[in-house]
C-alpha atoms as a PDB file:
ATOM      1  CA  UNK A   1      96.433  77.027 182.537  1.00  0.00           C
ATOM      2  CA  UNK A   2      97.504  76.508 179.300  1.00  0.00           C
ATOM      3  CA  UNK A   3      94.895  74.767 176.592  1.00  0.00           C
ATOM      4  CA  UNK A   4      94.567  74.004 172.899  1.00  0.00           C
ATOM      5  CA  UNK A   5      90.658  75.141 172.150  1.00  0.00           C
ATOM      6  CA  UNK A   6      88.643  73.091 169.477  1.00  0.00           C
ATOM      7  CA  UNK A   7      87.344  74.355 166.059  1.00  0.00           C
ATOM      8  CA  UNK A   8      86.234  71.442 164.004  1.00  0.00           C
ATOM      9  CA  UNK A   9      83.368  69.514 166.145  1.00  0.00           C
ATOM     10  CA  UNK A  10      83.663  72.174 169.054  1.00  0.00           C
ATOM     11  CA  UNK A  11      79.910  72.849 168.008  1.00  0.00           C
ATOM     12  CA  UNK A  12      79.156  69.751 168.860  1.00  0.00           C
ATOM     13  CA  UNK A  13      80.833  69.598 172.035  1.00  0.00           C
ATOM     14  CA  UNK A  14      79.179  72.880 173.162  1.00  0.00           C
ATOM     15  CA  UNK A  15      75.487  71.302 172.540  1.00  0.00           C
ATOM     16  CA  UNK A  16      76.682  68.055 174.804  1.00  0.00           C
ATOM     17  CA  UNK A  17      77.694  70.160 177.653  1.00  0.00           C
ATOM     18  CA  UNK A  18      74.138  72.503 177.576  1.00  0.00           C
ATOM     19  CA  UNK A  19      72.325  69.187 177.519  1.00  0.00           C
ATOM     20  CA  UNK A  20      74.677  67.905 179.860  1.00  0.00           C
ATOM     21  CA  UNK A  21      73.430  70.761 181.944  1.00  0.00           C
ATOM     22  CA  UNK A  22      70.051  70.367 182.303  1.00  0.00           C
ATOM     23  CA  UNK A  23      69.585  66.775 182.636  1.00  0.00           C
ATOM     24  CA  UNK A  24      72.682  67.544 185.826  1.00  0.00           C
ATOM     25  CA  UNK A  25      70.157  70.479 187.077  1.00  0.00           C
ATOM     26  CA  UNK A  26      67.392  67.520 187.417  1.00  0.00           C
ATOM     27  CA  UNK A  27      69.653  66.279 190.112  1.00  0.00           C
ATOM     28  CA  UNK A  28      69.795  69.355 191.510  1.00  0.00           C
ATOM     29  CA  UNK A  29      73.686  69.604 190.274  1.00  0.00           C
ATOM     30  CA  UNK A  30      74.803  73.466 190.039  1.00  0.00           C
ATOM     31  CA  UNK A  31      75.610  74.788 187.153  1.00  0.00           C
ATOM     32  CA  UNK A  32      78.664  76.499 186.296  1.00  0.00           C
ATOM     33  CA  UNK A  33      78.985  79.899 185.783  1.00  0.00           C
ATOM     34  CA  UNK A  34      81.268  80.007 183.311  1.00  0.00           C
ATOM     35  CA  UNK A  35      80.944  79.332 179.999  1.00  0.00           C
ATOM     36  CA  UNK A  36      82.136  75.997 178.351  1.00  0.00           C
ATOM     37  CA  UNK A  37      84.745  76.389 175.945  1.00  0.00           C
ATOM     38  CA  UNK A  38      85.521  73.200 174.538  1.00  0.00           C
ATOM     39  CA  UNK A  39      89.248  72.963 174.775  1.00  0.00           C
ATOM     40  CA  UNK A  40      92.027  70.723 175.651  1.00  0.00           C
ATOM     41  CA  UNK A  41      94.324  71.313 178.708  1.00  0.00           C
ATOM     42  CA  UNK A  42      97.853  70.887 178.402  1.00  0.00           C
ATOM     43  CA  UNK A  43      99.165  72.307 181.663  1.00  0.00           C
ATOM     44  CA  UNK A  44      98.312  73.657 184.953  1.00  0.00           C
ATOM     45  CA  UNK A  45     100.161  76.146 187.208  1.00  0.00           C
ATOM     46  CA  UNK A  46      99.803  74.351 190.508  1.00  0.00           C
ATOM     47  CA  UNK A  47     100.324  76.499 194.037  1.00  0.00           C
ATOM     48  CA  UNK A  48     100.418  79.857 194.970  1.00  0.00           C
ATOM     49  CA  UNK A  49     103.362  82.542 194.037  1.00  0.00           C
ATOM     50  CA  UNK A  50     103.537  84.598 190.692  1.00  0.00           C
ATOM     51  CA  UNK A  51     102.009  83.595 187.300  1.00  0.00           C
ATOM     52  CA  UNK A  52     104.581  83.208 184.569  1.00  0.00           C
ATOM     53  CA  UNK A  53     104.136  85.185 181.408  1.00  0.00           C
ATOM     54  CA  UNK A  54     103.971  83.037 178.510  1.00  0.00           C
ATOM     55  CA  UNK A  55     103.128  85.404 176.021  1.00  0.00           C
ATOM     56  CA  UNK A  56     106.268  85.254 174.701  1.00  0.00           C
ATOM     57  CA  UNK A  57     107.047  81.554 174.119  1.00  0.00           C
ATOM     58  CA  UNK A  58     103.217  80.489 173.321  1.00  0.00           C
ATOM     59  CA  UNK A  59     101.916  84.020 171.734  1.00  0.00           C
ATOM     60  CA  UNK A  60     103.102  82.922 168.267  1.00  0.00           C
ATOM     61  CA  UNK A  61     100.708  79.886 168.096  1.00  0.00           C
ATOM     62  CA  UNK A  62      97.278  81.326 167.789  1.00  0.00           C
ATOM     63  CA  UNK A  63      95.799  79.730 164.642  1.00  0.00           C
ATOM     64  CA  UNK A  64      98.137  76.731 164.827  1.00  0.00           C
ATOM     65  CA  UNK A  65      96.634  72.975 163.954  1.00  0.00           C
ATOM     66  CA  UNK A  66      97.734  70.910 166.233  1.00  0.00           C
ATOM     67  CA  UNK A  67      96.044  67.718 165.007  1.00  0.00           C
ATOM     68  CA  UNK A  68      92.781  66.212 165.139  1.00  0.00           C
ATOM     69  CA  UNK A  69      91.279  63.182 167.919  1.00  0.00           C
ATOM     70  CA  UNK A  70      88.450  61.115 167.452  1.00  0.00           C
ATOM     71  CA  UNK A  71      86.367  60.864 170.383  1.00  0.00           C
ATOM     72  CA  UNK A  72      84.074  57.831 170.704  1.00  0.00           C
ATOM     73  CA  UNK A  73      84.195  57.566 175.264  1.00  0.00           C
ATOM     74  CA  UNK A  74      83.055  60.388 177.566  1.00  0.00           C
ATOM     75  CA  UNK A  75      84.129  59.433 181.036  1.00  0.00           C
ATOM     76  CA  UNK A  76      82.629  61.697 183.694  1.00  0.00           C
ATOM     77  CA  UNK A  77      85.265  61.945 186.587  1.00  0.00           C
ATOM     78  CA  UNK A  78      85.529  62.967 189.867  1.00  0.00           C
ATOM     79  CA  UNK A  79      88.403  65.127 191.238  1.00  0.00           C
ATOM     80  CA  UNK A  80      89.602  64.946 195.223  1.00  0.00           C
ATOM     81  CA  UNK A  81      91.770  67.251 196.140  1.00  0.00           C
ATOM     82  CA  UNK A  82      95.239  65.520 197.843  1.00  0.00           C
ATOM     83  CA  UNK A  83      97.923  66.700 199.383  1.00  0.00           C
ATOM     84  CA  UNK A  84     100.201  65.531 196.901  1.00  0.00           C
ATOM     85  CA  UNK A  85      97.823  66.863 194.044  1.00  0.00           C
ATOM     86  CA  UNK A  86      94.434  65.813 192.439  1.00  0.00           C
ATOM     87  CA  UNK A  87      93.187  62.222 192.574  1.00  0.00           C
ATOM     88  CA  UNK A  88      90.675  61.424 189.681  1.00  0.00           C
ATOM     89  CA  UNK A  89      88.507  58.670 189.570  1.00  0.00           C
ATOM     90  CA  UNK A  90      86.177  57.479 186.679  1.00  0.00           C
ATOM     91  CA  UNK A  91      82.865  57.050 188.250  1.00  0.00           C
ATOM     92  CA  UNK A  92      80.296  56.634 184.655  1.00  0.00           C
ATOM     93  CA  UNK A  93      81.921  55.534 181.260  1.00  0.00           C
ATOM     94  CA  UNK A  94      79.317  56.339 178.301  1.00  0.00           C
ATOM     95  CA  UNK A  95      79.851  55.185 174.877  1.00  0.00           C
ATOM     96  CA  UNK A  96      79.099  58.234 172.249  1.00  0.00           C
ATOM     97  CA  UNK A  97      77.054  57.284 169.392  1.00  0.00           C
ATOM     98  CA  UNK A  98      75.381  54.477 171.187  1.00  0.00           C
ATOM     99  CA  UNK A  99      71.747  55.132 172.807  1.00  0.00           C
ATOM    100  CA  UNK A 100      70.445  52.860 175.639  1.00  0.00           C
END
């Protein structure tokens, strides 16, 4: 996997997913074990066979700014596993900043 992490606002984005979390373990949802790292994925080795090294071409770019996004939609998704690769489907759309 390759991924772009987030500096500016990844703070925020760490407190979502802890209380994210524990309103999901109310459900009885497990919880991962790993760690969230807020990041954003740009590619994905798909299939078995060797890894690549990309420390060549992408080991230069540590430290690089990319860009900035605003964020105002989290869309929780679910992921089925296909034959011909992943089908996603939006299931709840929530509107950040806005309370209910």
């Amino acid at each position: 996997m390759v991924w772009v992490g987030v500096e500016e606002g990844g703070d925020r984005l760490i407190e979502m997913a802890r209380h994210l979390d524990v309103m999901l373990r109310r459900v009885k949802f497990p919880k991962d074990r790993r760690a969230f790292r807020p990041h954003l994925t740009i590619a994905r080795a798909r299939g078995g066979g060797p890894v690549p090294d990309l420390s060549g071409p992408l080991g230069g770019l540590g430290g690089v700014m990319v860009g900035t996004q605003s964020v105002d939609t989290l869309f929780v998704m679910e992921s089925t596993l296909a034959a011909g690769g992943s089908i996603y489907r939006a299931v709840e759309e929530v509107r950040l900043g806005e309370t209910s």
